[in-house]
C-alpha atoms as a PDB file:
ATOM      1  CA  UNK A   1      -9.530   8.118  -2.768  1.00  0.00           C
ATOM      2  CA  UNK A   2     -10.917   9.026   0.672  1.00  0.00           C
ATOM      3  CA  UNK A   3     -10.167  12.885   1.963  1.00  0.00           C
ATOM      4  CA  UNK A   4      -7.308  12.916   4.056  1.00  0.00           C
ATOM      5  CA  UNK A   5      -6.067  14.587   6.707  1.00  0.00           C
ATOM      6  CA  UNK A   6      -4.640  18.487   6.350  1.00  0.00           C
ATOM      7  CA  UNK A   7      -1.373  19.388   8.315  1.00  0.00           C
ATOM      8  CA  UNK A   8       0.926  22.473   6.930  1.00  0.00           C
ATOM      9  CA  UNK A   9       4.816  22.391   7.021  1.00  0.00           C
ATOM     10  CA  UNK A  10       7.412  25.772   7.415  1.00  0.00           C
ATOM     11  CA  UNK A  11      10.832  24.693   5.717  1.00  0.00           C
ATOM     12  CA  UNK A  12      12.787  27.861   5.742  1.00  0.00           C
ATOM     13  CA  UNK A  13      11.079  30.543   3.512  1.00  0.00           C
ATOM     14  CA  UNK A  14       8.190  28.365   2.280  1.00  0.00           C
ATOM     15  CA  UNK A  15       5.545  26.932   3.808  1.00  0.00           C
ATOM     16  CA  UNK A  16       3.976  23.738   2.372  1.00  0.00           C
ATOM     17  CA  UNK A  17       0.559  21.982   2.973  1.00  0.00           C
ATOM     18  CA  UNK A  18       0.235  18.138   2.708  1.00  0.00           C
ATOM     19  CA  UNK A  19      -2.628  15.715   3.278  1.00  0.00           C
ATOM     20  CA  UNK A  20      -3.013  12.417   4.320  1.00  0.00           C
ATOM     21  CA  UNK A  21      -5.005  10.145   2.484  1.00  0.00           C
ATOM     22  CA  UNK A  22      -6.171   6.236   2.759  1.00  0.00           C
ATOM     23  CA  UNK A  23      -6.650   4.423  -0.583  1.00  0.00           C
ATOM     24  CA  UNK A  24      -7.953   1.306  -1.113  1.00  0.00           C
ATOM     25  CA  UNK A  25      -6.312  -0.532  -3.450  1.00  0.00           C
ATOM     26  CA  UNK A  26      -9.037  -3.317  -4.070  1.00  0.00           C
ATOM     27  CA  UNK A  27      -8.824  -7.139  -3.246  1.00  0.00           C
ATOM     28  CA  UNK A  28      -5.812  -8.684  -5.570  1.00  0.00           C
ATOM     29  CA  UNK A  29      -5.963 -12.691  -5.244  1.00  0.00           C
ATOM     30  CA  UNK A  30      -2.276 -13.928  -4.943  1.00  0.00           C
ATOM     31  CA  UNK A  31      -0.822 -13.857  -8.546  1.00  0.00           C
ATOM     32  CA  UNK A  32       0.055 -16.943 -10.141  1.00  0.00           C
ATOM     33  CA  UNK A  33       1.975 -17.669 -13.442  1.00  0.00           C
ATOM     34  CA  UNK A  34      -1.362 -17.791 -15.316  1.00  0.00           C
ATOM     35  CA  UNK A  35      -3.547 -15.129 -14.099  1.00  0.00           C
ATOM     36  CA  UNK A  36      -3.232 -13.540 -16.939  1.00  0.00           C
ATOM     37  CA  UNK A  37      -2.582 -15.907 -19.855  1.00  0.00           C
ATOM     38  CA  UNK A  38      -2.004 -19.584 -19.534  1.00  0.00           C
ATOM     39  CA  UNK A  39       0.838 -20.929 -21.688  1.00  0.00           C
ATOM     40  CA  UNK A  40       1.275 -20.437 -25.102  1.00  0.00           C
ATOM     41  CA  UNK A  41       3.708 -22.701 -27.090  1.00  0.00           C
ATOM     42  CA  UNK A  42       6.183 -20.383 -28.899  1.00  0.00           C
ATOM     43  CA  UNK A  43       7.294 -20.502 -32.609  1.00  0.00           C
ATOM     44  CA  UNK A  44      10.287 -20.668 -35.064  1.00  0.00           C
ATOM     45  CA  UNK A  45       9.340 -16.885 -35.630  1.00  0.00           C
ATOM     46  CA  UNK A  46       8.466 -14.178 -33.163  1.00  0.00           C
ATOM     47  CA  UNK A  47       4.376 -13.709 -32.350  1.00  0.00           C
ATOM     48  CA  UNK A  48       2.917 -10.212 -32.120  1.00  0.00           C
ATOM     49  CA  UNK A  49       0.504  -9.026 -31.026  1.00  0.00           C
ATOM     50  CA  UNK A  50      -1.421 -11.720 -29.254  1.00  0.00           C
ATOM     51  CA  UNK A  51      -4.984 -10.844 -27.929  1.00  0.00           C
ATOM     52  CA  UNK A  52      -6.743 -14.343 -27.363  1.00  0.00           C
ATOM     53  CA  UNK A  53      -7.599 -15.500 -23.800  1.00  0.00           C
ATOM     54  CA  UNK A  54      -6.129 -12.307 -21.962  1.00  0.00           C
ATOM     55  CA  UNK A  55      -7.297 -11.566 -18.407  1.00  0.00           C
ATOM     56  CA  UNK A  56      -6.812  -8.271 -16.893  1.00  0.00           C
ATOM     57  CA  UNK A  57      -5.545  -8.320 -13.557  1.00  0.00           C
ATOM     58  CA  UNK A  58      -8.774  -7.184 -11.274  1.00  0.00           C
ATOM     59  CA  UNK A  59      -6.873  -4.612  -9.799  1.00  0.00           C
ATOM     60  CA  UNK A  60      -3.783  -2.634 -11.319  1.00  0.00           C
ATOM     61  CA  UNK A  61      -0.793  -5.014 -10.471  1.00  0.00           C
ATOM     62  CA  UNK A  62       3.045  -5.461 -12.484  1.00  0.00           C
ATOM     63  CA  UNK A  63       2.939  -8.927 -14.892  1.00  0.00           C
ATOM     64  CA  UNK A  64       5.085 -11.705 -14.531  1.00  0.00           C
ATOM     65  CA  UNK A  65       6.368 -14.059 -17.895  1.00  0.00           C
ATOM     66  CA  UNK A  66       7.294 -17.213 -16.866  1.00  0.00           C
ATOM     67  CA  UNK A  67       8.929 -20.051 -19.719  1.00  0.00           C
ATOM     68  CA  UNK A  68       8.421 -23.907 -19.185  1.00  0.00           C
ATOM     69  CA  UNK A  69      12.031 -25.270 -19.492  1.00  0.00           C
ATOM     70  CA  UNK A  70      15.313 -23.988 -18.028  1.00  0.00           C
ATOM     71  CA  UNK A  71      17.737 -22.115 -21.536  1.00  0.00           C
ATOM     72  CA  UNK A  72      14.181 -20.374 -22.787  1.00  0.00           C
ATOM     73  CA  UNK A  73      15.332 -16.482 -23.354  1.00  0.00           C
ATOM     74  CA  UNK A  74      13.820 -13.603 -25.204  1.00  0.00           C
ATOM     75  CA  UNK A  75      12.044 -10.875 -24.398  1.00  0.00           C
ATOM     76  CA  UNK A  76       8.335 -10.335 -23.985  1.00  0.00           C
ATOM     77  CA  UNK A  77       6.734  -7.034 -24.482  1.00  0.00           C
ATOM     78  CA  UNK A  78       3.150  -6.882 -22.787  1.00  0.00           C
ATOM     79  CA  UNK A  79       0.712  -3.854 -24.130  1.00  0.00           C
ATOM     80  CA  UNK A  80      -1.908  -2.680 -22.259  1.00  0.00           C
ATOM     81  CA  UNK A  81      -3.218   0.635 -19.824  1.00  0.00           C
ATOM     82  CA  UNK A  82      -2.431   2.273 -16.915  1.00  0.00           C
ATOM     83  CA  UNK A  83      -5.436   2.722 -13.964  1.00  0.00           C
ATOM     84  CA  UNK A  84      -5.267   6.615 -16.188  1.00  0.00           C
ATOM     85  CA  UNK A  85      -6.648   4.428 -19.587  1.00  0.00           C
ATOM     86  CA  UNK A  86      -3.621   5.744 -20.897  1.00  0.00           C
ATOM     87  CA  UNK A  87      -1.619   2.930 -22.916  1.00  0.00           C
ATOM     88  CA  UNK A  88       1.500   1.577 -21.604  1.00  0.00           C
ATOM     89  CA  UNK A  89       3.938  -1.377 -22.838  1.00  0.00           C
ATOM     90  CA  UNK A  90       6.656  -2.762 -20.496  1.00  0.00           C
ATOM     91  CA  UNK A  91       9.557  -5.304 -22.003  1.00  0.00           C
ATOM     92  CA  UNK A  92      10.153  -8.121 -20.048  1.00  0.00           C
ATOM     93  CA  UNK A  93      12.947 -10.731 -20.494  1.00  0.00           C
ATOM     94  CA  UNK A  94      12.505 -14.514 -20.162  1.00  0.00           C
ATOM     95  CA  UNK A  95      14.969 -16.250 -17.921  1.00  0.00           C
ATOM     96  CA  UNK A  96      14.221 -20.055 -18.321  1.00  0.00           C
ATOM     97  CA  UNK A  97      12.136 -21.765 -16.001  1.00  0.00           C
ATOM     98  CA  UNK A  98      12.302 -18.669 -13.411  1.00  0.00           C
ATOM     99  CA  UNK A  99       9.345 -16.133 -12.945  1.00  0.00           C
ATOM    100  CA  UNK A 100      10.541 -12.784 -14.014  1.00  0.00           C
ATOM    101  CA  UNK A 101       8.767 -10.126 -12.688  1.00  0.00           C
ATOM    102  CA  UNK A 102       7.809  -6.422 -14.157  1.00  0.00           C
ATOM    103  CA  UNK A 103       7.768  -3.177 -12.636  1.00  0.00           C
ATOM    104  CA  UNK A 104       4.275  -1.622 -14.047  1.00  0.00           C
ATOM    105  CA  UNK A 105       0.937  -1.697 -12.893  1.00  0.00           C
ATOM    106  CA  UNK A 106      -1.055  -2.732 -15.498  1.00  0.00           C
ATOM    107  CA  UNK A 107      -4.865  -2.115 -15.105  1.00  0.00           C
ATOM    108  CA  UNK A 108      -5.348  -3.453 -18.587  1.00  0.00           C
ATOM    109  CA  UNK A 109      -3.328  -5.751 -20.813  1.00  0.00           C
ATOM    110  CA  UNK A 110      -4.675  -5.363 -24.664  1.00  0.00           C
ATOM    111  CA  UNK A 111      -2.301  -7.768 -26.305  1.00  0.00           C
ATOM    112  CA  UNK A 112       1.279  -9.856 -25.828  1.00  0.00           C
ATOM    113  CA  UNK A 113       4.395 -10.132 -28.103  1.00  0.00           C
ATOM    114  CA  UNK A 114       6.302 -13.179 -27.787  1.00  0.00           C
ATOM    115  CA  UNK A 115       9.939 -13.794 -28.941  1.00  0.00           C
ATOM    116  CA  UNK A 116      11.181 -17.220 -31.163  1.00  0.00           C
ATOM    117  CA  UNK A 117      11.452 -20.526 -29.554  1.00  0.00           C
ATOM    118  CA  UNK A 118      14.777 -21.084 -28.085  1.00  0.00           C
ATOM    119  CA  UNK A 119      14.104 -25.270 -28.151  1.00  0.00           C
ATOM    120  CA  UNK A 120      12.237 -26.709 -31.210  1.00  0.00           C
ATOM    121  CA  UNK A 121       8.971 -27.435 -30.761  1.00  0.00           C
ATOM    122  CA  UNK A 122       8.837 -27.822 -26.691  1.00  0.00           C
ATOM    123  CA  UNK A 123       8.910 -24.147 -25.538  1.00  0.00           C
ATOM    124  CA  UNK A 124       6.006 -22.094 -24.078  1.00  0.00           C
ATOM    125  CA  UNK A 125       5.475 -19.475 -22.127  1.00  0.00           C
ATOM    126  CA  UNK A 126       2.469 -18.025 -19.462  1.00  0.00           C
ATOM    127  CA  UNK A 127       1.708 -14.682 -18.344  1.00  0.00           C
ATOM    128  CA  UNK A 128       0.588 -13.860 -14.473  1.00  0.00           C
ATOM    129  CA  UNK A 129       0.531 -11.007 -12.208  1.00  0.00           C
ATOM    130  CA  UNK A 130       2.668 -10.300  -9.325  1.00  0.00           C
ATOM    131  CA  UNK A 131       2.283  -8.713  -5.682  1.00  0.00           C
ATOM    132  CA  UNK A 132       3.183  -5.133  -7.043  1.00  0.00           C
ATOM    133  CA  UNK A 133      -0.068  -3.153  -6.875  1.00  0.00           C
ATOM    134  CA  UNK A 134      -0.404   0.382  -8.463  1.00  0.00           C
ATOM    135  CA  UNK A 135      -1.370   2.744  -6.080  1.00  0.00           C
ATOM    136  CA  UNK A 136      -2.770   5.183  -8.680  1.00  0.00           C
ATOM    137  CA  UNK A 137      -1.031   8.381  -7.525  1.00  0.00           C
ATOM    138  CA  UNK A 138       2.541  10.072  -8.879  1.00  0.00           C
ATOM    139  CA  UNK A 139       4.628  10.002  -5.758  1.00  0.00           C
ATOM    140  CA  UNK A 140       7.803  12.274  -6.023  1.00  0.00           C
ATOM    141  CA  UNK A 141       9.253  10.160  -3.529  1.00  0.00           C
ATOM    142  CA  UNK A 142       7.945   6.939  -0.384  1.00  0.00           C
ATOM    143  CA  UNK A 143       5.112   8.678   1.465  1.00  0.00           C
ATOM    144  CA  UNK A 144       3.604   5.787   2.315  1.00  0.00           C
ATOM    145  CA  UNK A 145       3.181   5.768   6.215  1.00  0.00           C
ATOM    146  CA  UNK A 146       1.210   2.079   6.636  1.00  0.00           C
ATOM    147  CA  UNK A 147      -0.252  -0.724   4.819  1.00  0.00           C
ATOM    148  CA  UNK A 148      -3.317  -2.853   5.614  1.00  0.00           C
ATOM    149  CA  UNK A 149      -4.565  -6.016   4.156  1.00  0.00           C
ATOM    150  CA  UNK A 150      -8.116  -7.461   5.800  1.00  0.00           C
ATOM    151  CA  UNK A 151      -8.013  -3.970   8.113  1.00  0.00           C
ATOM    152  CA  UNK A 152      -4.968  -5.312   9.827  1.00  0.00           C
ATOM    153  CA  UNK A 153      -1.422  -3.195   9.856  1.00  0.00           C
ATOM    154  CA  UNK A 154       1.375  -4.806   8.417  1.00  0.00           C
ATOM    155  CA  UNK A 155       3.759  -5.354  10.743  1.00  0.00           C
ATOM    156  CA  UNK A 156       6.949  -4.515   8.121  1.00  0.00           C
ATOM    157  CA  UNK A 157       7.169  -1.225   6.210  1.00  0.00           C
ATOM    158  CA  UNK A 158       5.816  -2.549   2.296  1.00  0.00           C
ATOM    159  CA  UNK A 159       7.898  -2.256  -0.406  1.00  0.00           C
ATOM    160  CA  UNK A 160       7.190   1.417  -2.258  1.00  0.00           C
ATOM    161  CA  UNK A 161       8.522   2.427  -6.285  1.00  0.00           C
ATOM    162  CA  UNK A 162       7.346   5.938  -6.944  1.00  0.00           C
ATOM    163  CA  UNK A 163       7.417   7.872  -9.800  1.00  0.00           C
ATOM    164  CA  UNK A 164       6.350  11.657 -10.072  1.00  0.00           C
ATOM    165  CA  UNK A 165       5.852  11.273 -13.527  1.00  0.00           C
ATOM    166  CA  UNK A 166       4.358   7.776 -14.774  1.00  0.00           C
ATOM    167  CA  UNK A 167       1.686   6.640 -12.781  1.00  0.00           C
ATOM    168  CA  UNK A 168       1.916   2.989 -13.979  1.00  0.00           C
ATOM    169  CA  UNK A 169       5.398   3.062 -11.897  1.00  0.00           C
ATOM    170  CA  UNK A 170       3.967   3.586  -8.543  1.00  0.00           C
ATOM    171  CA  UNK A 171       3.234   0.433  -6.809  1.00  0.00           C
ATOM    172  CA  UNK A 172       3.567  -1.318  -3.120  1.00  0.00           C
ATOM    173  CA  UNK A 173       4.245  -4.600  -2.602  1.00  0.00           C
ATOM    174  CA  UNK A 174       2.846  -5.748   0.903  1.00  0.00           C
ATOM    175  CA  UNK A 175       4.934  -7.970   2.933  1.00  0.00           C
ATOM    176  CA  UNK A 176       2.075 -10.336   3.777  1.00  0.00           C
ATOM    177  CA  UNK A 177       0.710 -12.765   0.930  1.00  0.00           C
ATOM    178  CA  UNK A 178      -2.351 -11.073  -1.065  1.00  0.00           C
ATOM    179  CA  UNK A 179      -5.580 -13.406  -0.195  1.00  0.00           C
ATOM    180  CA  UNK A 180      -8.308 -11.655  -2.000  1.00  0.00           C
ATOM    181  CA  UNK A 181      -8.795  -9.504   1.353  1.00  0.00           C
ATOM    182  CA  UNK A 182      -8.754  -6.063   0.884  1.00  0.00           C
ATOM    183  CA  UNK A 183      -5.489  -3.813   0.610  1.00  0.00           C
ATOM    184  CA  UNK A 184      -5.668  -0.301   2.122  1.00  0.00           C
ATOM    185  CA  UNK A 185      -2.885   2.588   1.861  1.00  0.00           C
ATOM    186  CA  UNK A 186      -1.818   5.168   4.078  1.00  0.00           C
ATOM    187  CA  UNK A 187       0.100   7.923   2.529  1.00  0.00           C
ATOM    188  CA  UNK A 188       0.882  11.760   2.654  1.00  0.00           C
ATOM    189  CA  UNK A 189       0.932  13.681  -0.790  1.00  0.00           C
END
């Protein structure tokens, strides 16, 4: 996190100091269904705790499950770590054929649980990363003045969930497509 900017605030009786800051956020590649884990045909029984051919996402981002045939359903719980090392699980419920799309920023994912097959023998499901990156600060509420990706401004405000108390539940989601070009963060804490 760079050093920021200083400016102090009167409201009423107390007076209140914040700083500006710009964080770079690293250089997430646009997520795809299989960034993280490419499909894995599901089971008559529920599979937990599935560690084989995990990727972490290079920079903290939210997951995405994604199923193979429309009627797939179930839940999938992803384990893993926020950018703080400290470990973090986030459910995540299968809706067919459609990308569904979690809310955490996971720096690391340790290991997947995957529900039943819904259809004998022809169901499987992959695991990818979305455009949600964590921006590794609590934010008690949308600070965020500007977003840059490849030094330019983004033209529309980005997306902002804050959290003052889990970190993993901070993110921005840019309105330009991620590219591998880096993503810088304006904010006031």
């Amino acid at each position: 996190m760079a050093k920021g900017l200083q400016r102090s605030l009167s409201r009423g009786d107390r007076a209140q100091t914040e700083v500006i800051r710009s964080i770079a956020l690293g250089s997430p590649v646009v997520g795809t269904a299989t960034l993280v884990k490419a499909a894995i045909a599901l089971t008559v029984g529920a599979q937990a705790g599935i560690t084989a051919g995990i990727t972490s996402p290079a920079v903290p981002r939210n997951i995405t499950v994604k199923g193979n045939a429309s009627g797939i359903a179930g839940d999938v719980v992803i384990h893993g770590t926020n950018r703080e090392g400290a470990t973090i699980s986030e459910t995540i419920a299968l809706n067919g054929a459609t990308e569904a799309v979690g809310a955490k920023a996971f720096a690391t994912v340790t290991s997947i649980d995957y529900p039943a097959e819904t259809h004998s023998g022809t169901d499987t499901v992959s695991i990818g990363a979305g455009a949600k990156i964590g921006l590794g600060v609590r934010l008690p509420r949308n600070t965020v003045i500007a977003a840059f990706l490849a030094g330019v401004r983004e033209a529309t405000a980005p997306t902002v969930a804050f959290s003052s108390s889990a970190l993993e539940s901070n993110t921005v989601t840019l309105s330009s497509t991620l590219d591998g070009s880096a993503v810088v963060v304006d904010l006031y804490e």
